[in-house]
PDB file of N, CA and C in Angstrom:
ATOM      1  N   UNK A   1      10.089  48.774  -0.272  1.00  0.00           N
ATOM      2  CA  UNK A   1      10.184  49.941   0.604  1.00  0.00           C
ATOM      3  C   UNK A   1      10.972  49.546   1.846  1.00  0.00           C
ATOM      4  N   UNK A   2      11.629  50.541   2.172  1.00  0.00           N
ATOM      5  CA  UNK A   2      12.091  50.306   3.539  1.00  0.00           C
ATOM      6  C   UNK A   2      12.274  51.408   4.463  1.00  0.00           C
ATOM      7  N   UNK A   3      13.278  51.410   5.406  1.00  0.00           N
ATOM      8  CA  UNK A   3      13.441  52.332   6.226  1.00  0.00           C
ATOM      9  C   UNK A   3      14.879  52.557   7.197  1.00  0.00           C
ATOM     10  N   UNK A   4      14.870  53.729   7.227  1.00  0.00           N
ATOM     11  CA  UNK A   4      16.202  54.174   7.484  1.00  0.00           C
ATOM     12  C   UNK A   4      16.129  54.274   8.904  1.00  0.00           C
ATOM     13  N   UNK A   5      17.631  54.387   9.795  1.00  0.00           N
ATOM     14  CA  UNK A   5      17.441  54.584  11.131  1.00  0.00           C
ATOM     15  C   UNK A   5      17.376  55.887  11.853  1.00  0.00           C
ATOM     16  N   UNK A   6      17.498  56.938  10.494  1.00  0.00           N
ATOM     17  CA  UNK A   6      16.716  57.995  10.773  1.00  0.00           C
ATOM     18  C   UNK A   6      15.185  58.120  11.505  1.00  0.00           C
ATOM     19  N   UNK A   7      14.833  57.230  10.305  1.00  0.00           N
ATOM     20  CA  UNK A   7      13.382  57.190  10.120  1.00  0.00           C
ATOM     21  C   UNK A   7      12.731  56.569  11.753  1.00  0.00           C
ATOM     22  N   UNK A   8      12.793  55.362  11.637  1.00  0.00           N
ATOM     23  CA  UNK A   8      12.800  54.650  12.770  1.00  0.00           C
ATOM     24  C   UNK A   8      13.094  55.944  13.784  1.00  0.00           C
ATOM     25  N   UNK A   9      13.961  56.499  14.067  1.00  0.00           N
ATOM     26  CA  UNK A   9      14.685  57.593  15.236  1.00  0.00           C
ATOM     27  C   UNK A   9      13.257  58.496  15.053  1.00  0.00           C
ATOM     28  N   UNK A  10      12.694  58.702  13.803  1.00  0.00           N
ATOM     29  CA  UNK A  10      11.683  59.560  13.898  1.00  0.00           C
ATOM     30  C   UNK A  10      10.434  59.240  14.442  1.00  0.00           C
ATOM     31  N   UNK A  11      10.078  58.036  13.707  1.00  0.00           N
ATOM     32  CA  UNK A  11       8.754  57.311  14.754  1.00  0.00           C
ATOM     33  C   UNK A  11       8.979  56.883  15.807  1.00  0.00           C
ATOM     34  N   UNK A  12      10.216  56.716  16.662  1.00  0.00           N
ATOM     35  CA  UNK A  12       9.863  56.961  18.019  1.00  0.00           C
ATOM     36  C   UNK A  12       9.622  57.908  18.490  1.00  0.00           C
ATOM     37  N   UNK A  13      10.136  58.962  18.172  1.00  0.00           N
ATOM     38  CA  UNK A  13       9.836  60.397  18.996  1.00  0.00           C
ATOM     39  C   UNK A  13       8.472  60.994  18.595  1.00  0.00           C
ATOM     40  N   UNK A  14       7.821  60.487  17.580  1.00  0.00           N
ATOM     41  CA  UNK A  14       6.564  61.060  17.091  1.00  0.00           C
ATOM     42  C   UNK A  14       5.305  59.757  17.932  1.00  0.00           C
ATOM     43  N   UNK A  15       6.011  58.559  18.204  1.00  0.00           N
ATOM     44  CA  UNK A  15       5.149  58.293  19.202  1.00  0.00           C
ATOM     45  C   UNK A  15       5.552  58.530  20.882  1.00  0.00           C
ATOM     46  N   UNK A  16       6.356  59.243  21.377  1.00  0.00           N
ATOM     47  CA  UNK A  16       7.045  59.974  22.024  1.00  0.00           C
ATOM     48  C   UNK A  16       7.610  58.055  23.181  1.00  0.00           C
ATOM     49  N   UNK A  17       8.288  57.492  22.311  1.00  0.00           N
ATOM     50  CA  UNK A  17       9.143  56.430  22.768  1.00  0.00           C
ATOM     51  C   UNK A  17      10.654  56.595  22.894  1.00  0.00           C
ATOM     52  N   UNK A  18      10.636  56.657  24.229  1.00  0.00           N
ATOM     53  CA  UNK A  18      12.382  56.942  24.034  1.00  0.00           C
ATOM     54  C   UNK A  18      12.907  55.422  23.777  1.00  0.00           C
ATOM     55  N   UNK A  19      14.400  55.472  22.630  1.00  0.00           N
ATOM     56  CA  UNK A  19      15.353  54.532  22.634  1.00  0.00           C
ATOM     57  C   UNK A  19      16.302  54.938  22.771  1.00  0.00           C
ATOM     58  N   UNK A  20      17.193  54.139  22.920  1.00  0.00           N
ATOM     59  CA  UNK A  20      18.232  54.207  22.821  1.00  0.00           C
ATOM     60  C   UNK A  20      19.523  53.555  21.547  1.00  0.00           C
ATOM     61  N   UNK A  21      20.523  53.956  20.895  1.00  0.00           N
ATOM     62  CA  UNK A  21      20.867  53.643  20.208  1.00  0.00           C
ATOM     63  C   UNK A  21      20.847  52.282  19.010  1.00  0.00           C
ATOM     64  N   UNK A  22      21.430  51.702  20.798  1.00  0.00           N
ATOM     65  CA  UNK A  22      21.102  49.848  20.358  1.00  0.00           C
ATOM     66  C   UNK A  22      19.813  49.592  19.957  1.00  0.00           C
ATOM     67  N   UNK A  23      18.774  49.778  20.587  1.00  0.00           N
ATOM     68  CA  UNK A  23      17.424  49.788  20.281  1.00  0.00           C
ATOM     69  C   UNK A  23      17.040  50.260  18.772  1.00  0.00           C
ATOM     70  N   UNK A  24      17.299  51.135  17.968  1.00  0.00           N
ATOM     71  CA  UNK A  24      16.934  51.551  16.489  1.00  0.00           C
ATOM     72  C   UNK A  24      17.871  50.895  16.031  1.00  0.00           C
ATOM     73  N   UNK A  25      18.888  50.473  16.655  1.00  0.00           N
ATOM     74  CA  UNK A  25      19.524  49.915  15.415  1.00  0.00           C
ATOM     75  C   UNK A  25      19.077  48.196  15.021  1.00  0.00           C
ATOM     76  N   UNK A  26      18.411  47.825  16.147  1.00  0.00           N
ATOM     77  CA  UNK A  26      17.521  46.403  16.114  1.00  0.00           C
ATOM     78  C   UNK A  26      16.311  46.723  15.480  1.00  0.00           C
ATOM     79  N   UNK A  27      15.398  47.662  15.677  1.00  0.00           N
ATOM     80  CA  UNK A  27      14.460  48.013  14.548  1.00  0.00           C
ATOM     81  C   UNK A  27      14.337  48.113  13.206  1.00  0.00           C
ATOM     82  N   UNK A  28      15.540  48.395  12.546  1.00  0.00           N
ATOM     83  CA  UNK A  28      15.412  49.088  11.197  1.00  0.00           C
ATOM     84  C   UNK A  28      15.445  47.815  10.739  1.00  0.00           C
ATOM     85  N   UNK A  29      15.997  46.545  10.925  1.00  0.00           N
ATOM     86  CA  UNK A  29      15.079  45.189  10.130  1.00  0.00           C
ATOM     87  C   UNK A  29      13.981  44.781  10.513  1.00  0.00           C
ATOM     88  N   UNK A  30      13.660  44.994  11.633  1.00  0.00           N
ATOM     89  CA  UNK A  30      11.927  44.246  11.619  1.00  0.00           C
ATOM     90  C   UNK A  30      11.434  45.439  11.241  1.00  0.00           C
ATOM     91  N   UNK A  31      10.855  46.951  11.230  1.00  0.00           N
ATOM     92  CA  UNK A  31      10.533  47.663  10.716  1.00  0.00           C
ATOM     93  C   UNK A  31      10.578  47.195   8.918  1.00  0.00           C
ATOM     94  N   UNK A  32      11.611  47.078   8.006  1.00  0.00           N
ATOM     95  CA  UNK A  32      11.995  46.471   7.169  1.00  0.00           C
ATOM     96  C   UNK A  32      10.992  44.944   6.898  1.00  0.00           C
ATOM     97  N   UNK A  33      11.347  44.278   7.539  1.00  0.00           N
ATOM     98  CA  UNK A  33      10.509  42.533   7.523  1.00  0.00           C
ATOM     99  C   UNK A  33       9.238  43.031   7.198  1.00  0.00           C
ATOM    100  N   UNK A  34       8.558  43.885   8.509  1.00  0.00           N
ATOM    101  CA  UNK A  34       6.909  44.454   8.224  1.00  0.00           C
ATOM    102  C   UNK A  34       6.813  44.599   6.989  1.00  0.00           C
ATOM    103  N   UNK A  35       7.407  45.567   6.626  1.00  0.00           N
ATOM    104  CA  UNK A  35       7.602  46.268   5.547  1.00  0.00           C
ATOM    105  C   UNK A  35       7.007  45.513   4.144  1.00  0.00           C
ATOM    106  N   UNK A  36       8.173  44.377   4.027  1.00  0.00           N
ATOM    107  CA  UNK A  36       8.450  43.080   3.384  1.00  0.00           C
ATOM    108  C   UNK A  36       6.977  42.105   3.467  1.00  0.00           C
ATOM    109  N   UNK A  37       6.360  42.044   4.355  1.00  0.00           N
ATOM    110  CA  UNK A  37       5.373  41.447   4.472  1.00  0.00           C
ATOM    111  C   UNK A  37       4.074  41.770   4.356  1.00  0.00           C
ATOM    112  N   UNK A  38       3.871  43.077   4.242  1.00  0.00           N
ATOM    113  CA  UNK A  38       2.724  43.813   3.853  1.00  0.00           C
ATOM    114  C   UNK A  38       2.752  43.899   2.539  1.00  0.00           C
ATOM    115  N   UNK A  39       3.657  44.535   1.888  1.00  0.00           N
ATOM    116  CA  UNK A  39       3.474  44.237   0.191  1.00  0.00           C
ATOM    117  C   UNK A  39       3.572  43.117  -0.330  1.00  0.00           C
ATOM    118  N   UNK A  40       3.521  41.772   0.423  1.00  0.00           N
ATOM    119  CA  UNK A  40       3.512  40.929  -0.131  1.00  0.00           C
ATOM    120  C   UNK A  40       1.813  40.360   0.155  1.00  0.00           C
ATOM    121  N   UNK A  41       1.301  41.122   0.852  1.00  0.00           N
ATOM    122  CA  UNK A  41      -0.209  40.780   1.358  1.00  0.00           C
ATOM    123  C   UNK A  41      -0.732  41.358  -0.040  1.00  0.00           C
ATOM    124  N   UNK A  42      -0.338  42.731  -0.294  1.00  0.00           N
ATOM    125  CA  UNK A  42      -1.053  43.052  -1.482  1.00  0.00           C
ATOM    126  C   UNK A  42      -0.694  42.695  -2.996  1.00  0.00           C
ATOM    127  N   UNK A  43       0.027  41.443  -3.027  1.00  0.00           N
ATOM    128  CA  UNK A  43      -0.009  40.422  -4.365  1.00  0.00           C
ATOM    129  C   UNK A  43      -0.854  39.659  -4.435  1.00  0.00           C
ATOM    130  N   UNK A  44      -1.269  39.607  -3.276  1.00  0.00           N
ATOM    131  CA  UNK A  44      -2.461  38.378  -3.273  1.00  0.00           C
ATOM    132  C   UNK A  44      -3.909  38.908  -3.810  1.00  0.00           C
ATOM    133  N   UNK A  45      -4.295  38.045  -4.733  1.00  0.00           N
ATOM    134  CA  UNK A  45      -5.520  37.917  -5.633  1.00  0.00           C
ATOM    135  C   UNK A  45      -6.941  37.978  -4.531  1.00  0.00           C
ATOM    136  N   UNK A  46      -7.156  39.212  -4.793  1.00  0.00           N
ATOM    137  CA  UNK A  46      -8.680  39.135  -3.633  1.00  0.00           C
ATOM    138  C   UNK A  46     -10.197  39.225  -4.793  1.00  0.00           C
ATOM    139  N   UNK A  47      -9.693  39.261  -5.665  1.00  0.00           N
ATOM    140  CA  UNK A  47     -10.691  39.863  -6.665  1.00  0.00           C
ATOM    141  C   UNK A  47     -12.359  38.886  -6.523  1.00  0.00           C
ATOM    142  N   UNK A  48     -11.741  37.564  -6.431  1.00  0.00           N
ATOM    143  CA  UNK A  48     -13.127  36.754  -6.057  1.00  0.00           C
ATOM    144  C   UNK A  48     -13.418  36.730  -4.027  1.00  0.00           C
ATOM    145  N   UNK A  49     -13.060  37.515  -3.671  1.00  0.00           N
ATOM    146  CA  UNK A  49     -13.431  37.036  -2.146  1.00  0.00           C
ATOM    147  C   UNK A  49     -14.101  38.605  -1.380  1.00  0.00           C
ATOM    148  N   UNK A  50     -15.412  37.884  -0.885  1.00  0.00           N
ATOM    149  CA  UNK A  50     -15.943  39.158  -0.665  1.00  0.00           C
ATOM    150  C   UNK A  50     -15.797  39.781   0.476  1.00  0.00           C
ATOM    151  N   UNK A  51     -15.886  40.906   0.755  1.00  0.00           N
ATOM    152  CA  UNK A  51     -15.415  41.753   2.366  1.00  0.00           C
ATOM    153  C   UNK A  51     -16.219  41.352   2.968  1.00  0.00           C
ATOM    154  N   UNK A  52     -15.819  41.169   4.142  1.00  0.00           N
ATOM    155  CA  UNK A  52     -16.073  40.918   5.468  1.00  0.00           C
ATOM    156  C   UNK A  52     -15.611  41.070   6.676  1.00  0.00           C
ATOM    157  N   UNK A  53     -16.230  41.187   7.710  1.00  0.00           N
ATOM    158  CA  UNK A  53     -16.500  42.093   8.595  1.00  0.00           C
ATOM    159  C   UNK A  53     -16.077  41.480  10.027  1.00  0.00           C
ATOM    160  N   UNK A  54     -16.214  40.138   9.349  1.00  0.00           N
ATOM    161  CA  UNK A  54     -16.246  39.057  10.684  1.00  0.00           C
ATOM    162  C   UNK A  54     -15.873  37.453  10.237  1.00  0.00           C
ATOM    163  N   UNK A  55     -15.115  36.960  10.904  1.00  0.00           N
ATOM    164  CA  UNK A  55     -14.970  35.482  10.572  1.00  0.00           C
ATOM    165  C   UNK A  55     -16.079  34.635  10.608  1.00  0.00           C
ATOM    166  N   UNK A  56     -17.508  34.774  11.680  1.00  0.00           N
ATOM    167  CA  UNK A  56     -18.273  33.730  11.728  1.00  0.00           C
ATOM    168  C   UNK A  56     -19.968  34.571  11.243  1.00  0.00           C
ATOM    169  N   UNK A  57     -20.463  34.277  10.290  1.00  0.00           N
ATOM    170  CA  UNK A  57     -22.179  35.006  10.665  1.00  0.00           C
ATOM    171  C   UNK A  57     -22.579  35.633  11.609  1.00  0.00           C
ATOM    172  N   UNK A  58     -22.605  37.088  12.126  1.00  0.00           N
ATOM    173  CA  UNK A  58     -23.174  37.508  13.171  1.00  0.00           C
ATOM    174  C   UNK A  58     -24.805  38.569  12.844  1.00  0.00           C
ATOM    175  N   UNK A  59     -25.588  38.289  13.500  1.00  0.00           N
ATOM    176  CA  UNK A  59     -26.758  39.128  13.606  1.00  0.00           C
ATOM    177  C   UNK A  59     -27.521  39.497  15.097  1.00  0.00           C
ATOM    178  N   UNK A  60     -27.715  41.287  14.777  1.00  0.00           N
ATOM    179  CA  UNK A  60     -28.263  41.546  16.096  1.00  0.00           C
ATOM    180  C   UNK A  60     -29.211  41.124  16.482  1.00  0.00           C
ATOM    181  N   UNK A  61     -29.216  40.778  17.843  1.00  0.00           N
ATOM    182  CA  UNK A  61     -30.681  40.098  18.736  1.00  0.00           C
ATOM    183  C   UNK A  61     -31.453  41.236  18.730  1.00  0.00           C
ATOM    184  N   UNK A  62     -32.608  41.877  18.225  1.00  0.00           N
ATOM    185  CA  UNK A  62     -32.917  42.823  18.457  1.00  0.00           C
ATOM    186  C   UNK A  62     -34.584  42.404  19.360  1.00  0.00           C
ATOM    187  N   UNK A  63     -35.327  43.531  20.179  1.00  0.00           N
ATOM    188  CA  UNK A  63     -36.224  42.745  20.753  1.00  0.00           C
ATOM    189  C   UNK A  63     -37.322  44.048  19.992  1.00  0.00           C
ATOM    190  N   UNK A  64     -38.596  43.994  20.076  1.00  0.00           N
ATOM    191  CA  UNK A  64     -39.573  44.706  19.778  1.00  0.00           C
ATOM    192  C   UNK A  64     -39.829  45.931  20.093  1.00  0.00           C
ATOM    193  N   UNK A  65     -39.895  46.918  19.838  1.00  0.00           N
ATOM    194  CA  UNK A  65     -39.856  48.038  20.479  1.00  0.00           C
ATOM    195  C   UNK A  65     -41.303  48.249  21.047  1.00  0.00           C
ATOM    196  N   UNK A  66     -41.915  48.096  21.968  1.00  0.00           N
ATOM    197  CA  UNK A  66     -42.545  48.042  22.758  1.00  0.00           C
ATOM    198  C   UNK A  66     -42.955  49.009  23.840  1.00  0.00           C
ATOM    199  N   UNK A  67     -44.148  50.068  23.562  1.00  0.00           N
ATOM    200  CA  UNK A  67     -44.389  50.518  25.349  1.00  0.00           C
ATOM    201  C   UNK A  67     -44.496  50.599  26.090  1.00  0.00           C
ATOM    202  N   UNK A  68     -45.441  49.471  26.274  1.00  0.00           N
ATOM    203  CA  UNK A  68     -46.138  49.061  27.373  1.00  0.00           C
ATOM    204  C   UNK A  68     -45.478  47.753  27.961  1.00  0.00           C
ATOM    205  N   UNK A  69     -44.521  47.470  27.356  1.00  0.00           N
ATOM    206  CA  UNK A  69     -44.128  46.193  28.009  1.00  0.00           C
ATOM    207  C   UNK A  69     -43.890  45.859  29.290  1.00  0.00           C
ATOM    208  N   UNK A  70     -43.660  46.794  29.808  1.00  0.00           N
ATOM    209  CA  UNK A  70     -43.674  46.592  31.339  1.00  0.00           C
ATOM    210  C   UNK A  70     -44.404  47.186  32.064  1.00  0.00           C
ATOM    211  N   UNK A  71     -45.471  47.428  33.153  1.00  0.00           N
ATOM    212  CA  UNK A  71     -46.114  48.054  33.474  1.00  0.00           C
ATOM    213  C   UNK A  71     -45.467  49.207  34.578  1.00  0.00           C
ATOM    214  N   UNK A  72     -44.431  48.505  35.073  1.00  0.00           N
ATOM    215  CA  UNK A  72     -43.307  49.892  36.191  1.00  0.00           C
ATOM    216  C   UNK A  72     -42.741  50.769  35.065  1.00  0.00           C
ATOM    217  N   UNK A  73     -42.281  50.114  33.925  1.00  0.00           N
ATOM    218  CA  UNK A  73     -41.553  51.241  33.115  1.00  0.00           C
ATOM    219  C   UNK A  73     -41.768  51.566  31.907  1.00  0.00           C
ATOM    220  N   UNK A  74     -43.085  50.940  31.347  1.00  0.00           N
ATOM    221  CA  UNK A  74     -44.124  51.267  30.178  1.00  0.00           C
ATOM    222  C   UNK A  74     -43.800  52.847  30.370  1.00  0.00           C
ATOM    223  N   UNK A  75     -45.090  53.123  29.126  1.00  0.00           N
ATOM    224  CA  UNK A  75     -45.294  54.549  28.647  1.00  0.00           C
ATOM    225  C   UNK A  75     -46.900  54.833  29.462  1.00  0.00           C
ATOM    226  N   UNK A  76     -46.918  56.191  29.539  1.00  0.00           N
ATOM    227  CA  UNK A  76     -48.183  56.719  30.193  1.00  0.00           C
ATOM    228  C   UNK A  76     -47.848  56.903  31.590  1.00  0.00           C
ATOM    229  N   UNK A  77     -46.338  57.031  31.825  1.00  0.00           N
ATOM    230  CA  UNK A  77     -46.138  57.340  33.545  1.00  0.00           C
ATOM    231  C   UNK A  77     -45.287  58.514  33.551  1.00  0.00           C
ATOM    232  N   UNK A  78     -45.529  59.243  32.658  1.00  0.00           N
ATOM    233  CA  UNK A  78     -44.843  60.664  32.461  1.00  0.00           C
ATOM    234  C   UNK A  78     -45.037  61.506  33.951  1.00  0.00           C
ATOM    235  N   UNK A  79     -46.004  61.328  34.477  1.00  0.00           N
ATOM    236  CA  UNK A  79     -46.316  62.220  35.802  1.00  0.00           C
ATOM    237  C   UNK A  79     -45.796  61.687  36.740  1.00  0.00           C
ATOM    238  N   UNK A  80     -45.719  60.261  36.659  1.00  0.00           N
ATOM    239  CA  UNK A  80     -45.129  59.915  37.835  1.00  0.00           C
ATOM    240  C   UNK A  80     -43.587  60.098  37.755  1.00  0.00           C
ATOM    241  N   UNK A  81     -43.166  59.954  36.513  1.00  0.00           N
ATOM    242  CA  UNK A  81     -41.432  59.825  36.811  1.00  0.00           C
ATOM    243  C   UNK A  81     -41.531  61.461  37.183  1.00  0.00           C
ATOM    244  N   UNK A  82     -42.129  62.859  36.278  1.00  0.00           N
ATOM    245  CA  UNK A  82     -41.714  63.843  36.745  1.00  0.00           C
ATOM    246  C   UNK A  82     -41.707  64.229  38.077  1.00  0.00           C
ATOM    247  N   UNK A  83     -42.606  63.628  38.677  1.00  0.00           N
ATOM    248  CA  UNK A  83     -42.862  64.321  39.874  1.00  0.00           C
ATOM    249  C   UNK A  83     -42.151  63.925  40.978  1.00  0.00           C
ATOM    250  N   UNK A  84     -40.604  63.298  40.444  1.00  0.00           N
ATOM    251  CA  UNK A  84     -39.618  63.181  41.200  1.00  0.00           C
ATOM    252  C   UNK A  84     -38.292  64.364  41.189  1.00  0.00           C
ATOM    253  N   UNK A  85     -38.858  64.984  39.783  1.00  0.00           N
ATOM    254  CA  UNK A  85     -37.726  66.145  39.262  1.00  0.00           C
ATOM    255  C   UNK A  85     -37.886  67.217  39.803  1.00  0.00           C
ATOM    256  N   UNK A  86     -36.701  68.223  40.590  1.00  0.00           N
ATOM    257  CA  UNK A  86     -36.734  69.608  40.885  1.00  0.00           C
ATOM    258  C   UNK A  86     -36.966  70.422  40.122  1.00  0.00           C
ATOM    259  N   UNK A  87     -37.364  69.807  38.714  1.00  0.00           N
ATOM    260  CA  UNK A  87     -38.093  71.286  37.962  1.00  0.00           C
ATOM    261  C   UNK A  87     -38.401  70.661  36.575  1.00  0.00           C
ATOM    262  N   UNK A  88     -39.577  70.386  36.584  1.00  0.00           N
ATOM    263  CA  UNK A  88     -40.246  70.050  35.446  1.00  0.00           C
ATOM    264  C   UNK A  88     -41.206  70.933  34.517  1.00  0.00           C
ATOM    265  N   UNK A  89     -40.634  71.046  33.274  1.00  0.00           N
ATOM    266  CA  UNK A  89     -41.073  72.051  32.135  1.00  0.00           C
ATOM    267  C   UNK A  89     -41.939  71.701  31.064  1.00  0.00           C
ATOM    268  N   UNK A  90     -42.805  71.879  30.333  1.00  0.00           N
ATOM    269  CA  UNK A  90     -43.834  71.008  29.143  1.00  0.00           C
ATOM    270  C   UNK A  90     -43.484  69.385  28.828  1.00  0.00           C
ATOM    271  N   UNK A  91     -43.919  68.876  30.293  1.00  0.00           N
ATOM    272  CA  UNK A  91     -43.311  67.654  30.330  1.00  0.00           C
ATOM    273  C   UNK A  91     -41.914  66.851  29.823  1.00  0.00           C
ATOM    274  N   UNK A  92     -41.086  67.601  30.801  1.00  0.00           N
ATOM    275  CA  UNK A  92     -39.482  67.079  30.554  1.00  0.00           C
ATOM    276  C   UNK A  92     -39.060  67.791  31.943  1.00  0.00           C
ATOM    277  N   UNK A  93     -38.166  67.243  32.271  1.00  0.00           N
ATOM    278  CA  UNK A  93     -36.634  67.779  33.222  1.00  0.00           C
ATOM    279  C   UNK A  93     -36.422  68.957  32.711  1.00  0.00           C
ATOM    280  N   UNK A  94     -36.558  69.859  33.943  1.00  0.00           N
ATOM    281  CA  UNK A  94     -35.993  70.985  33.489  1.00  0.00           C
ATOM    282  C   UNK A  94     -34.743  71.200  34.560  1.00  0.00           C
ATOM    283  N   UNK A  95     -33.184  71.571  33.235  1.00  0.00           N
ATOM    284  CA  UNK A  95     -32.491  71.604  33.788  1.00  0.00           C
ATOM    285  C   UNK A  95     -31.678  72.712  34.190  1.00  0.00           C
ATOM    286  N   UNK A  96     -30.532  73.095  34.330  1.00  0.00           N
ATOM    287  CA  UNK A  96     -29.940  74.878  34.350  1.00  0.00           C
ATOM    288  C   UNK A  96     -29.229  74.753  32.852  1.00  0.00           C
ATOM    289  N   UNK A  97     -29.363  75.917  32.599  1.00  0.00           N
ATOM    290  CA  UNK A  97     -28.639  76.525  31.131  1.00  0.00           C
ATOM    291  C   UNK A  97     -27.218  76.366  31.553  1.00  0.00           C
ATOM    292  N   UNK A  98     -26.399  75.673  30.602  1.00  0.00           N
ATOM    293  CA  UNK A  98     -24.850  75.647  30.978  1.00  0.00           C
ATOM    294  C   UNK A  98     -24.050  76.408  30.074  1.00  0.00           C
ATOM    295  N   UNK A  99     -25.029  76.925  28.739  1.00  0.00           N
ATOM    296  CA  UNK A  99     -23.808  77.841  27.514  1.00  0.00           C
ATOM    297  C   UNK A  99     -24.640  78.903  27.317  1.00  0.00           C
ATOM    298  N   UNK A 100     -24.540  80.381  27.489  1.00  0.00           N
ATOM    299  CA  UNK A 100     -24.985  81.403  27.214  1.00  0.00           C
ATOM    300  C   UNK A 100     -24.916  81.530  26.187  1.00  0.00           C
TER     301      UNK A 100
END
């Protein structure tokens, strides 16, 4: 596959890059090379190698989900956080309607 300096003339303006003449006309071989080098990625035998996601083992740190773990910001202080809010409704923030 390759590509013309049409073409090239077209993906700049569709990524709205101005060139100038000289400029596409230096593209249409490395555009080309890419080209050249990607189908040559897909000759290569992947059939035994499995996907992956990441070069090294990664796993999330995850911590306990917990209520009470803290006693300032545990659970069971529903009254106290509301009773900082200008308008509290069946225990929640009540806020203004923004979409009719």
């Amino acid at each position: 596959m390759s590509v013309t300096r049409e073409e090239v003339a077209k993906i700049a303006q569709l990524a709205r890059i101005k060139m100038g003449e000289e400029d596409l006309d230096h593209l249409v071989p490395e555009f080309n090379n890419i080209l050249t080098w990607v189908e040559q990625l897909g000759e290569v035998d992947t059939s035994g190698v499995e996907p992956m996601t990441a070069v090294i083992p990664q796993a999330l740190r995850l911590r306990d989900d917990v209520i009470d773990a803290d006693p300032k910001t545990g659970g069971g202080r529903q009254d106290d956080v509301l009773a900082n809010a200008p308008v509290a409704e069946h225990g929640f923030y009540g806020v203004p309607k923004v979409i009719e």
